[in-house]
C-alpha atoms as a PDB file:
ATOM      1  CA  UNK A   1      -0.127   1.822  20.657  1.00  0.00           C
ATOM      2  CA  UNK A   2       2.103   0.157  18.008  1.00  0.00           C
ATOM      3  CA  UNK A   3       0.748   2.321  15.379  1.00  0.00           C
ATOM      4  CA  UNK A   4       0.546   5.725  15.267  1.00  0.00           C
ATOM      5  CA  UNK A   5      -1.981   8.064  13.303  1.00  0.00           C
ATOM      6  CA  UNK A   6      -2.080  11.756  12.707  1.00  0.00           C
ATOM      7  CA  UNK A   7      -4.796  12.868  10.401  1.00  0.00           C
ATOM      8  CA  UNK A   8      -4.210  17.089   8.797  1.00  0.00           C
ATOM      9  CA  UNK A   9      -5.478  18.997   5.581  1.00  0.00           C
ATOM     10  CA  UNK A  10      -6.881  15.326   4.000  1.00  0.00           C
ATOM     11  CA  UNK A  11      -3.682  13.337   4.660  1.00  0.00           C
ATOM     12  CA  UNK A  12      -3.350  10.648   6.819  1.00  0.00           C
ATOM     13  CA  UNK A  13       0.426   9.584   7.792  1.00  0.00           C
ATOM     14  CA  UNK A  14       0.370   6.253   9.117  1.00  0.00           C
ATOM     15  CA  UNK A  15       3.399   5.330  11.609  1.00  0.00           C
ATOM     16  CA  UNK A  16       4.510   2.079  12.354  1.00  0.00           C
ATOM     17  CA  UNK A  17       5.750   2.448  16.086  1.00  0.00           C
ATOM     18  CA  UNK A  18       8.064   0.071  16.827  1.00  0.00           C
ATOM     19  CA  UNK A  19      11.245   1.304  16.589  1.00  0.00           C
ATOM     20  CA  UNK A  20      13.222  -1.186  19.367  1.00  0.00           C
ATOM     21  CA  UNK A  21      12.026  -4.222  17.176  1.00  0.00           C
ATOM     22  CA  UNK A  22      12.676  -2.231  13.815  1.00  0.00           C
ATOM     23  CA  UNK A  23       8.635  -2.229  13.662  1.00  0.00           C
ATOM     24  CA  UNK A  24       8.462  -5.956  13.161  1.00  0.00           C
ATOM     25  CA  UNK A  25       4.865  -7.655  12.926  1.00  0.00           C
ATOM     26  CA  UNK A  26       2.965  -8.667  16.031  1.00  0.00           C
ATOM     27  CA  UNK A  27      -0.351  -9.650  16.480  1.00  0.00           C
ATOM     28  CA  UNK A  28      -1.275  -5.658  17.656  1.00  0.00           C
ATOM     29  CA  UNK A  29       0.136  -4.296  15.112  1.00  0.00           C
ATOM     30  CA  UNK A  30      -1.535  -6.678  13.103  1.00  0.00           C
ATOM     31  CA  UNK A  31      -5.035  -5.855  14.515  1.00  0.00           C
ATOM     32  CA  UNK A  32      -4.207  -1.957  15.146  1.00  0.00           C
ATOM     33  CA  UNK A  33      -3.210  -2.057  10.811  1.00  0.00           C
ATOM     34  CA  UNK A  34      -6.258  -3.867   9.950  1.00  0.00           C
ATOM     35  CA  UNK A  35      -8.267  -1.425  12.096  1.00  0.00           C
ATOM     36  CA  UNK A  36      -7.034   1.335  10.833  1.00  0.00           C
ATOM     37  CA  UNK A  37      -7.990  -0.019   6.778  1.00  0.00           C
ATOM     38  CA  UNK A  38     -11.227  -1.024   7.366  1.00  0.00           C
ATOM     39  CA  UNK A  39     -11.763   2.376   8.881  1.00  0.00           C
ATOM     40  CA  UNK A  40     -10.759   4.629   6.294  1.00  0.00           C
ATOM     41  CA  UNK A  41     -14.224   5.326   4.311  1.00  0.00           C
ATOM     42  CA  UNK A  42     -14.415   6.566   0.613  1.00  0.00           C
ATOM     43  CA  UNK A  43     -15.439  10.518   0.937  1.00  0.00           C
ATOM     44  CA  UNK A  44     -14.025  10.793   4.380  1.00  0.00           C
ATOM     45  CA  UNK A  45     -11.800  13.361   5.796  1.00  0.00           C
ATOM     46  CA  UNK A  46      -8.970  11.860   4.761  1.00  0.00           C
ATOM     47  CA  UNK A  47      -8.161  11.742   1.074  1.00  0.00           C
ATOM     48  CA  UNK A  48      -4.734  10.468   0.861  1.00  0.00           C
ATOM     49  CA  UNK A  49      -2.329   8.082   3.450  1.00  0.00           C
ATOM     50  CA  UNK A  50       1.039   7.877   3.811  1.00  0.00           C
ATOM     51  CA  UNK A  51       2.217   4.417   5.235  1.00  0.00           C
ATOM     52  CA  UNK A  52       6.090   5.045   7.409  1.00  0.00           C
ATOM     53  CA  UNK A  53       8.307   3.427   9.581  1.00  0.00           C
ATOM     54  CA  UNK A  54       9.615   4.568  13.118  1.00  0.00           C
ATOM     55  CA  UNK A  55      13.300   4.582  13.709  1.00  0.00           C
ATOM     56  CA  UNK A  56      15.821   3.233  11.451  1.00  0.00           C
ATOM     57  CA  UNK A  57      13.943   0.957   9.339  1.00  0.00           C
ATOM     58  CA  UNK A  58      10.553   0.462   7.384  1.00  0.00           C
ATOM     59  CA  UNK A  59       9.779  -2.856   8.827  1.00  0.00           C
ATOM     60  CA  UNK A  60      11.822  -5.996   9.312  1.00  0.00           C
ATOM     61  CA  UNK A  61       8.954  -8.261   8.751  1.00  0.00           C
ATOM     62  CA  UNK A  62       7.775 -10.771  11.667  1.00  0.00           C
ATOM     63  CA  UNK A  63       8.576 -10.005  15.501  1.00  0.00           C
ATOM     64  CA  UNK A  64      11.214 -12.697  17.263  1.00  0.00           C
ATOM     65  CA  UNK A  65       8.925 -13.326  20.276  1.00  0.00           C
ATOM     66  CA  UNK A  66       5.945 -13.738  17.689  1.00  0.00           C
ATOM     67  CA  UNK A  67       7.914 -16.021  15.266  1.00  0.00           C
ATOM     68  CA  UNK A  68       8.911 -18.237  18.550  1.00  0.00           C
ATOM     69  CA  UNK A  69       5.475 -18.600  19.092  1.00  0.00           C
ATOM     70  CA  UNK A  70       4.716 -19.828  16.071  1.00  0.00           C
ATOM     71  CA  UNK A  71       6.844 -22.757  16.197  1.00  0.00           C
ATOM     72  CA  UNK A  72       4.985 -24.576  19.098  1.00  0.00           C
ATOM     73  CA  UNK A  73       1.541 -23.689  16.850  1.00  0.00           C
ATOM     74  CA  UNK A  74      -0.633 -26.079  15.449  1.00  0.00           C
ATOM     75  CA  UNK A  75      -1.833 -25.944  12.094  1.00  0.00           C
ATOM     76  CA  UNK A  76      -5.045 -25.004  12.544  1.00  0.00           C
ATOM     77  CA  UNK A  77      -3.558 -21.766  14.828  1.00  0.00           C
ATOM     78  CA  UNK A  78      -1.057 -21.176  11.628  1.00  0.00           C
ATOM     79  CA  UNK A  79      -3.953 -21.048   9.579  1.00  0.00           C
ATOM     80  CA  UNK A  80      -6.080 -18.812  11.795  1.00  0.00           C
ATOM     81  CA  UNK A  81      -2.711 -16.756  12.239  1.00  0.00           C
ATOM     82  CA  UNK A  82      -2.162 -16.698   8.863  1.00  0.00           C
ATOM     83  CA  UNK A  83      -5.982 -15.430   8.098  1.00  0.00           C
ATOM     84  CA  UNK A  84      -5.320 -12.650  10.104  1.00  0.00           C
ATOM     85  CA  UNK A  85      -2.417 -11.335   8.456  1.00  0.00           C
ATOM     86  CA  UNK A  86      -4.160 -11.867   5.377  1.00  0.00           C
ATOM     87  CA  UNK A  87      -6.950  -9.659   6.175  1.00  0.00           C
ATOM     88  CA  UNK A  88      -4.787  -6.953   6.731  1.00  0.00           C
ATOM     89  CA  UNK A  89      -2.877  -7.011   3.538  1.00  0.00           C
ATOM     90  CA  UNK A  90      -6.446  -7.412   1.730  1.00  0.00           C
ATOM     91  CA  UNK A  91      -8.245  -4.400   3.849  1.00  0.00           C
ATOM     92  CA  UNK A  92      -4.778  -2.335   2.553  1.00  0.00           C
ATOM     93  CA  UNK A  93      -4.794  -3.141  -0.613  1.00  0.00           C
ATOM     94  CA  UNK A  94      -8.523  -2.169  -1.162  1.00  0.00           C
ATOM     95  CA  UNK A  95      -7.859   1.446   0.661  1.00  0.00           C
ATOM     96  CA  UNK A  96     -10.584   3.762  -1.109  1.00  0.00           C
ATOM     97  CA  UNK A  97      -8.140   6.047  -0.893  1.00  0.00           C
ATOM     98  CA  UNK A  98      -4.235   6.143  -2.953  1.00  0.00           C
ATOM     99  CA  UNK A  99      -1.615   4.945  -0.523  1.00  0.00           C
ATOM    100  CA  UNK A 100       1.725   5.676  -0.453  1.00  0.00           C
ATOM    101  CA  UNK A 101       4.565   4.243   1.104  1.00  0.00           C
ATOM    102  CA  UNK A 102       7.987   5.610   2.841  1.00  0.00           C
ATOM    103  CA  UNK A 103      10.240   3.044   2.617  1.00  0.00           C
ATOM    104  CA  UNK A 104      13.813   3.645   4.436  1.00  0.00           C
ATOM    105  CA  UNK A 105      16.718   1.558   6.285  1.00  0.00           C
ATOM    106  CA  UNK A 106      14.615  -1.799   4.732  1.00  0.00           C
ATOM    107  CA  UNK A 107      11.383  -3.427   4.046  1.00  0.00           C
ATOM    108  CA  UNK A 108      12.165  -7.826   4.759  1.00  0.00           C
ATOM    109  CA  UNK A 109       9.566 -10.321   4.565  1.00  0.00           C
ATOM    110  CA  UNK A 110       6.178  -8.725   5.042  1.00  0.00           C
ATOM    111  CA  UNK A 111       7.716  -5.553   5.311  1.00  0.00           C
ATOM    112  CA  UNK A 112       8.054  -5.875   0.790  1.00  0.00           C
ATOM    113  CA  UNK A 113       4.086  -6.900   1.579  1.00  0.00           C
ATOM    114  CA  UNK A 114       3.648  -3.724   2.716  1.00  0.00           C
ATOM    115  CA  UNK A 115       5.385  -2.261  -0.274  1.00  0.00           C
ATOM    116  CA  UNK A 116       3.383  -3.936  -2.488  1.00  0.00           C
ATOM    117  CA  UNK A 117       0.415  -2.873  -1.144  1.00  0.00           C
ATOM    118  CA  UNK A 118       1.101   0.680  -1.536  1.00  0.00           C
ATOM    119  CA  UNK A 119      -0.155   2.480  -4.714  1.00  0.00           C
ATOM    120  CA  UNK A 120       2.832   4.529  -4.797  1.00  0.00           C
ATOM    121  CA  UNK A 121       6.335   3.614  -3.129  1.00  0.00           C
ATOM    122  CA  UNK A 122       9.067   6.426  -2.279  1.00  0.00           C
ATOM    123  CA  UNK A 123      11.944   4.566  -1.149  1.00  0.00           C
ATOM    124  CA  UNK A 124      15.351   5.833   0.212  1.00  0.00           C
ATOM    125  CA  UNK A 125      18.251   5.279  -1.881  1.00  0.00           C
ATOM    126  CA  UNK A 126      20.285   2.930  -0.154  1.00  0.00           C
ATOM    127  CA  UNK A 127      16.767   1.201   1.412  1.00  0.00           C
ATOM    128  CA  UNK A 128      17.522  -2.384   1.027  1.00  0.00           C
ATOM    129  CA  UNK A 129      13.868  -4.823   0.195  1.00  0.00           C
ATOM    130  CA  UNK A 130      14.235  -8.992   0.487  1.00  0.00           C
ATOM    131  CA  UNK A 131      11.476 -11.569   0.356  1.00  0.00           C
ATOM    132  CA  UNK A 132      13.654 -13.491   2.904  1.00  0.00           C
ATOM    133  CA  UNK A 133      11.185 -15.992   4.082  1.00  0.00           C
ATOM    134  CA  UNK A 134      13.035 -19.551   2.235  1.00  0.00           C
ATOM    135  CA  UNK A 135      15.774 -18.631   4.290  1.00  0.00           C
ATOM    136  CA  UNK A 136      13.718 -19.113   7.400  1.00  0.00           C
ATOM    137  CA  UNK A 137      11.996 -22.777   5.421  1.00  0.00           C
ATOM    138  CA  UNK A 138       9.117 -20.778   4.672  1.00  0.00           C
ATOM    139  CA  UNK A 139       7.213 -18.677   1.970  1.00  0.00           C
ATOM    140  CA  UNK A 140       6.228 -14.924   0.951  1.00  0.00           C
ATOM    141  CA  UNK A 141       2.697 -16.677   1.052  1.00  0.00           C
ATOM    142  CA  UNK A 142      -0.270 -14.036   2.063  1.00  0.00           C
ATOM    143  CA  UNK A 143       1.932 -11.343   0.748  1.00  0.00           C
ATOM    144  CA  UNK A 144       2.467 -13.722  -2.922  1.00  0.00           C
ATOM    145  CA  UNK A 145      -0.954 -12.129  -4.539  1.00  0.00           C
ATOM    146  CA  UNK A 146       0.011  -8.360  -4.251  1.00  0.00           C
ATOM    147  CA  UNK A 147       3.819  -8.666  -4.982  1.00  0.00           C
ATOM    148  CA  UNK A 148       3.121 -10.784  -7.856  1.00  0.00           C
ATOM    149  CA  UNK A 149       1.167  -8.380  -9.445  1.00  0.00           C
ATOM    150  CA  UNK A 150       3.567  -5.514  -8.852  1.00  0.00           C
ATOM    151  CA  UNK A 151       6.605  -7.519  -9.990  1.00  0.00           C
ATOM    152  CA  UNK A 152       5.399 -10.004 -12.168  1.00  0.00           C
ATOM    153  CA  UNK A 153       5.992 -13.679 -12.437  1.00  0.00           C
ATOM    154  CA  UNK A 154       9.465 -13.693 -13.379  1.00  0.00           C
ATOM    155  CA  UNK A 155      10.779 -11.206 -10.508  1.00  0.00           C
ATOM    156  CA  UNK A 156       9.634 -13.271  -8.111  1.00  0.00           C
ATOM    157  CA  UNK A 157      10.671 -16.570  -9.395  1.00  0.00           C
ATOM    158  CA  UNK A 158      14.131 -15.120  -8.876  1.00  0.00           C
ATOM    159  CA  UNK A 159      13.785 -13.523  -5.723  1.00  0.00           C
ATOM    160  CA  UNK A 160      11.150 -15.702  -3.901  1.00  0.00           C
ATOM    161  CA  UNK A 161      13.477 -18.808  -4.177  1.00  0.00           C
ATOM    162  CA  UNK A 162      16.897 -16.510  -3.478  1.00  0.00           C
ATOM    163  CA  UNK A 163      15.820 -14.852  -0.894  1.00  0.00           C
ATOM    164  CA  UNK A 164      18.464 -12.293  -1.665  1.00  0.00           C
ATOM    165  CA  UNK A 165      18.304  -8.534  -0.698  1.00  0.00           C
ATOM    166  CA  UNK A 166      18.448  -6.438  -3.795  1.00  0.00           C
ATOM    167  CA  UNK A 167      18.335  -2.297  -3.999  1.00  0.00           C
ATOM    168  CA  UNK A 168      15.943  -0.001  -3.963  1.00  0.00           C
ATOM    169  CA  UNK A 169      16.716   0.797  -7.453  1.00  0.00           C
ATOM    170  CA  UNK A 170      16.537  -3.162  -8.586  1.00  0.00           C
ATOM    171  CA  UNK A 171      13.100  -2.420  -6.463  1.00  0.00           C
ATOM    172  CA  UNK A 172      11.997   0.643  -8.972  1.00  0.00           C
ATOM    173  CA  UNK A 173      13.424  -1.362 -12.095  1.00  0.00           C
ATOM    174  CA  UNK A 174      11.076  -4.422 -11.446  1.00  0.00           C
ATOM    175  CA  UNK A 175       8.056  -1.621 -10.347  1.00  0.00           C
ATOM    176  CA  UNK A 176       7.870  -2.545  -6.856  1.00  0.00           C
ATOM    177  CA  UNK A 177       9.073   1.239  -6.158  1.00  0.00           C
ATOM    178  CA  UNK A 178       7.912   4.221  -8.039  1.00  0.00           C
ATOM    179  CA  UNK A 179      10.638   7.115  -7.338  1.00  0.00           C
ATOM    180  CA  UNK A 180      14.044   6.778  -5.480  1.00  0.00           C
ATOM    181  CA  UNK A 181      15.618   9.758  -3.360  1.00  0.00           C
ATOM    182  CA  UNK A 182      17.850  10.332  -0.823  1.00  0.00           C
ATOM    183  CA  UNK A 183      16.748   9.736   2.944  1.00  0.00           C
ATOM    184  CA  UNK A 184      16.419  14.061   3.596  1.00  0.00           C
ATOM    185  CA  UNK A 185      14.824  14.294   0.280  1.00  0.00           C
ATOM    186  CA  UNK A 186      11.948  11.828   0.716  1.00  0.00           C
ATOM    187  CA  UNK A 187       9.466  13.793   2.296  1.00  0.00           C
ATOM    188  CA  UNK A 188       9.597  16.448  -0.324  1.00  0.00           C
ATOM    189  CA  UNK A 189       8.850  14.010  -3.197  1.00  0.00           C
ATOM    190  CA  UNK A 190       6.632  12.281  -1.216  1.00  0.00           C
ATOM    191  CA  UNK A 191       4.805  16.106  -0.556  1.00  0.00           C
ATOM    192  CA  UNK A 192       4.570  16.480  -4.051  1.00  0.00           C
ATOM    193  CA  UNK A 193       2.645  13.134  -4.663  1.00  0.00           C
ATOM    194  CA  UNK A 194      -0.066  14.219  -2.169  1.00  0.00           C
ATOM    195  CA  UNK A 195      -0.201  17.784  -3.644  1.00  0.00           C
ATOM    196  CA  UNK A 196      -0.897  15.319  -6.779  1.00  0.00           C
ATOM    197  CA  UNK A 197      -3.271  13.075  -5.252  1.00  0.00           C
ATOM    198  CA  UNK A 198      -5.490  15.911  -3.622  1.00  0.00           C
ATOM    199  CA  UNK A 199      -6.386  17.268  -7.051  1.00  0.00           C
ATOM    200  CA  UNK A 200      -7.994  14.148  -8.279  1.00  0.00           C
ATOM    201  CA  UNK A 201     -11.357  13.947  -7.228  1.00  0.00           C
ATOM    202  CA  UNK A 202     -12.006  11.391  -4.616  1.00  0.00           C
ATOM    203  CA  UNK A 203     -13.987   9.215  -5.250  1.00  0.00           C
ATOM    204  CA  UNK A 204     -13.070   8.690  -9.059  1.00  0.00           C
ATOM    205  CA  UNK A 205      -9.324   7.735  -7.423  1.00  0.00           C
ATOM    206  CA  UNK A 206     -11.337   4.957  -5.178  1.00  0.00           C
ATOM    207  CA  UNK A 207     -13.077   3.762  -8.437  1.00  0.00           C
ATOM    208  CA  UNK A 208     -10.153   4.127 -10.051  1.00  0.00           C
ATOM    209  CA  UNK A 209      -8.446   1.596  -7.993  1.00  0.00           C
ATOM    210  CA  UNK A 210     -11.208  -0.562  -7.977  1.00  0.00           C
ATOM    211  CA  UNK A 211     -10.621  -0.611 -12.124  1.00  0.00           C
ATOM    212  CA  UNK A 212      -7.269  -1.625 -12.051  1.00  0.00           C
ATOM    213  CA  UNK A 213      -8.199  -4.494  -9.568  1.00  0.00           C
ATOM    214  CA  UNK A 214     -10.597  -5.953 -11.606  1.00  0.00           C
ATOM    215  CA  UNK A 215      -9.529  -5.519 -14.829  1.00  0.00           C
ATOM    216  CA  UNK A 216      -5.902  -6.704 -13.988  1.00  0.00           C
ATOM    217  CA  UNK A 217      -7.650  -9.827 -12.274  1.00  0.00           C
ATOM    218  CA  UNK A 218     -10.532 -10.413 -15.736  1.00  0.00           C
ATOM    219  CA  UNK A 219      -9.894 -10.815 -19.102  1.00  0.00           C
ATOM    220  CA  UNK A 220     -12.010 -10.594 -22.770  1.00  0.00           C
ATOM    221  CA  UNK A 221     -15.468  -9.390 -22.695  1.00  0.00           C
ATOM    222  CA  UNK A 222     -15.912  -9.277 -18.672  1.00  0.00           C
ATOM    223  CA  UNK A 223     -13.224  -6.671 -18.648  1.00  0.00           C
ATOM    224  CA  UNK A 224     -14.483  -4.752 -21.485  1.00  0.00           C
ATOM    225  CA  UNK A 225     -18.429  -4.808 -20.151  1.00  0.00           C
ATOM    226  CA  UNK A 226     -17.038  -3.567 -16.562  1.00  0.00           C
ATOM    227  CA  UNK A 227     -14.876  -0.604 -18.332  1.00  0.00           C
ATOM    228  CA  UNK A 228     -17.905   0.738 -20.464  1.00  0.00           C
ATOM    229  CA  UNK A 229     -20.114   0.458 -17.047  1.00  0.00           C
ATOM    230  CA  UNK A 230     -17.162   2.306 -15.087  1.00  0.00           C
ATOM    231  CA  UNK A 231     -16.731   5.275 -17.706  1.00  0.00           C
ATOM    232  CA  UNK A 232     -20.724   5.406 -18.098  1.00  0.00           C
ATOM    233  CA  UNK A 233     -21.518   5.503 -14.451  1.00  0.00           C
ATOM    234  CA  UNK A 234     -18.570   8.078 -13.476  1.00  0.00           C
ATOM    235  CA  UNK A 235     -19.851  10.403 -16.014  1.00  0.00           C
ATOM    236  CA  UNK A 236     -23.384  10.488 -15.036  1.00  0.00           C
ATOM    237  CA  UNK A 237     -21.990  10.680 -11.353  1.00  0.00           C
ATOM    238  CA  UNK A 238     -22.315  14.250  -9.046  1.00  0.00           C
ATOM    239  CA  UNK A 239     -18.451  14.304  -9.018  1.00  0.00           C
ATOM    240  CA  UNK A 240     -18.072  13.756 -12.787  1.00  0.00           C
ATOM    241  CA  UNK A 241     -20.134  16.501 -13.991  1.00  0.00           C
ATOM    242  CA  UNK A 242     -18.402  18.619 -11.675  1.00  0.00           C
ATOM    243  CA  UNK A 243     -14.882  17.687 -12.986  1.00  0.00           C
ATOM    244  CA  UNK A 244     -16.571  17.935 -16.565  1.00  0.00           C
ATOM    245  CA  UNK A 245     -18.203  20.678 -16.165  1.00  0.00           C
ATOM    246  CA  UNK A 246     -15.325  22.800 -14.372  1.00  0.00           C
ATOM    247  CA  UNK A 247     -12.900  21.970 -16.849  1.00  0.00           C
ATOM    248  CA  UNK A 248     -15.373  22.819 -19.530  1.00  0.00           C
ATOM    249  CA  UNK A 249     -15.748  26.198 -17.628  1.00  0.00           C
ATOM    250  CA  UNK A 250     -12.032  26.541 -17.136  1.00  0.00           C
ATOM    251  CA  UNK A 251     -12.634  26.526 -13.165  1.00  0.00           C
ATOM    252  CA  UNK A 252     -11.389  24.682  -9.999  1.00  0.00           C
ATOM    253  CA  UNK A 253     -13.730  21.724  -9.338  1.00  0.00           C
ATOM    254  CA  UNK A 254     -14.597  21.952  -5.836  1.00  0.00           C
ATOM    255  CA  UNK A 255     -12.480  19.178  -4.155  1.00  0.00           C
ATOM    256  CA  UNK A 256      -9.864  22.474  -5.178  1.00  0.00           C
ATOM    257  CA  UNK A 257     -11.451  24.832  -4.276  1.00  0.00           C
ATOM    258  CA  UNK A 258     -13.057  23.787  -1.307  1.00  0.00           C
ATOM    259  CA  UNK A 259     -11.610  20.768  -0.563  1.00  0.00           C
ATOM    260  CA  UNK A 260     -14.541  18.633  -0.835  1.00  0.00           C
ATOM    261  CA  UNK A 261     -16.169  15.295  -2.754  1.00  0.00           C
END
């Protein structure tokens, strides 16, 4: 298996396993990422994932032997290639449940996809990120709509057309990464973001990044009708009035307390 899962106490760590190719793309990991997404069901065991790397390195982007491939494909097979790729960046982004991502040695080419994709990114201080693909003749297409909106327009004007490597803290200045630390000190402020995450209730987190989807995507009154339907809906919901009515007792609610939606 390219990827490797271990599910404990409502966290889900989420290996890339392909050390010897510095866990590169291929079409199984493709398929085995995109499995794993469209899996992971809102009120399930697992509350929170945490996306890693193998080895020395996040991920390096696309495979060699798949990228050689690729240059004998037609354009229909690019686009049917492409589609695939696409769907797994999609079924990651809309994760009912916060991701986070370990980001050491570097994140290339759909490797900053994966980044981007993340809710929250703990990177490795001297972790190195590059949108490489002009320097191969072609573009940080599927992984454009999710890096975009992490580092805006301008960021990627410069960096799509450079290609350039930049820092992990260039990376956390443009809000591609959310905390820096040094490689032995990642998994302790990485621990602390779960302990985080596991006291939100669960479902409100799912709906909450459902919010920020739509109303970063919508504008005037659309965004401003869905908001006042979120807020009313969550507050006549079973896991609201729980939250409300636990803090309003000065209680646990129960996802605390029992560890439950």
């Amino acid at each position: 298996m390219t990827l490797q899962i271990e599910s404990s106490g409502g966290v889900a760590r989420v290996t890339l396993n392909r050390p010897e190719v510095r866990n590169a793309f291929d079409e199984a990991l493709i398929a085995e990422l995109t499995a794993w997404a469209e899996s992971v069901q809102p009120g399930g065991a697992d509350r929170v994932a945490v996306l890693a790397g193998a080895g020395k390195m996040f991920c390096a982007g696309a495979d060699l032997a798949w990228m050689s491939k690729m240059v004998a494909y037609t354009r229909d097979e690019n686009v049917r290639d492409a589609r695939a790729m696409a769907r797994m960046f999609e079924a990651l982004d809309r994760l009912p449940i916060p991701l986070i991502g370990r980001v050491h040695g570097a994140a290339l080419g759909g490797g900053v996809g994966l980044a981007a994709v993340c809710d929250i990114v703990v990177a490795a201080e001297d972790a190195a990120f590059g949108f490489t693909e002009v320097k191969l003749g072609i573009l940080p297409a599927v992984i454009s709509p999710y890096a975009i909106a992490k580092i805006g327009p301008s960021a990627a004007r410069e960096l799509f057309l450079t290609g350039a490597r930049f820092s992990a803290a260039r990376a956390r200045e443009i809000g591609l990464v959310h905390a820096v630390a040094e490689e032995a000190d990642m998994d302790r402020v990485i621990a602390k973001y779960v302990n985080d995450l596991l006291t939100s209730a669960p479902k409100a987190a799912a709906a909450a990044k459902a919010l920020i989807a739509y109303v970063s995507s919508s504008h005037g009154t659309a965004a401003i009708e869905y908001t006042i339907d979120a807020i009313a809906d969550r507050r006549v919901s079973k896991e609201g009035q729980e939250g409300m009515g636990a803090f309003l007792a000065r209680r646990p609610p129960s996802w605390i307390s029992r560890g439950s939606s």
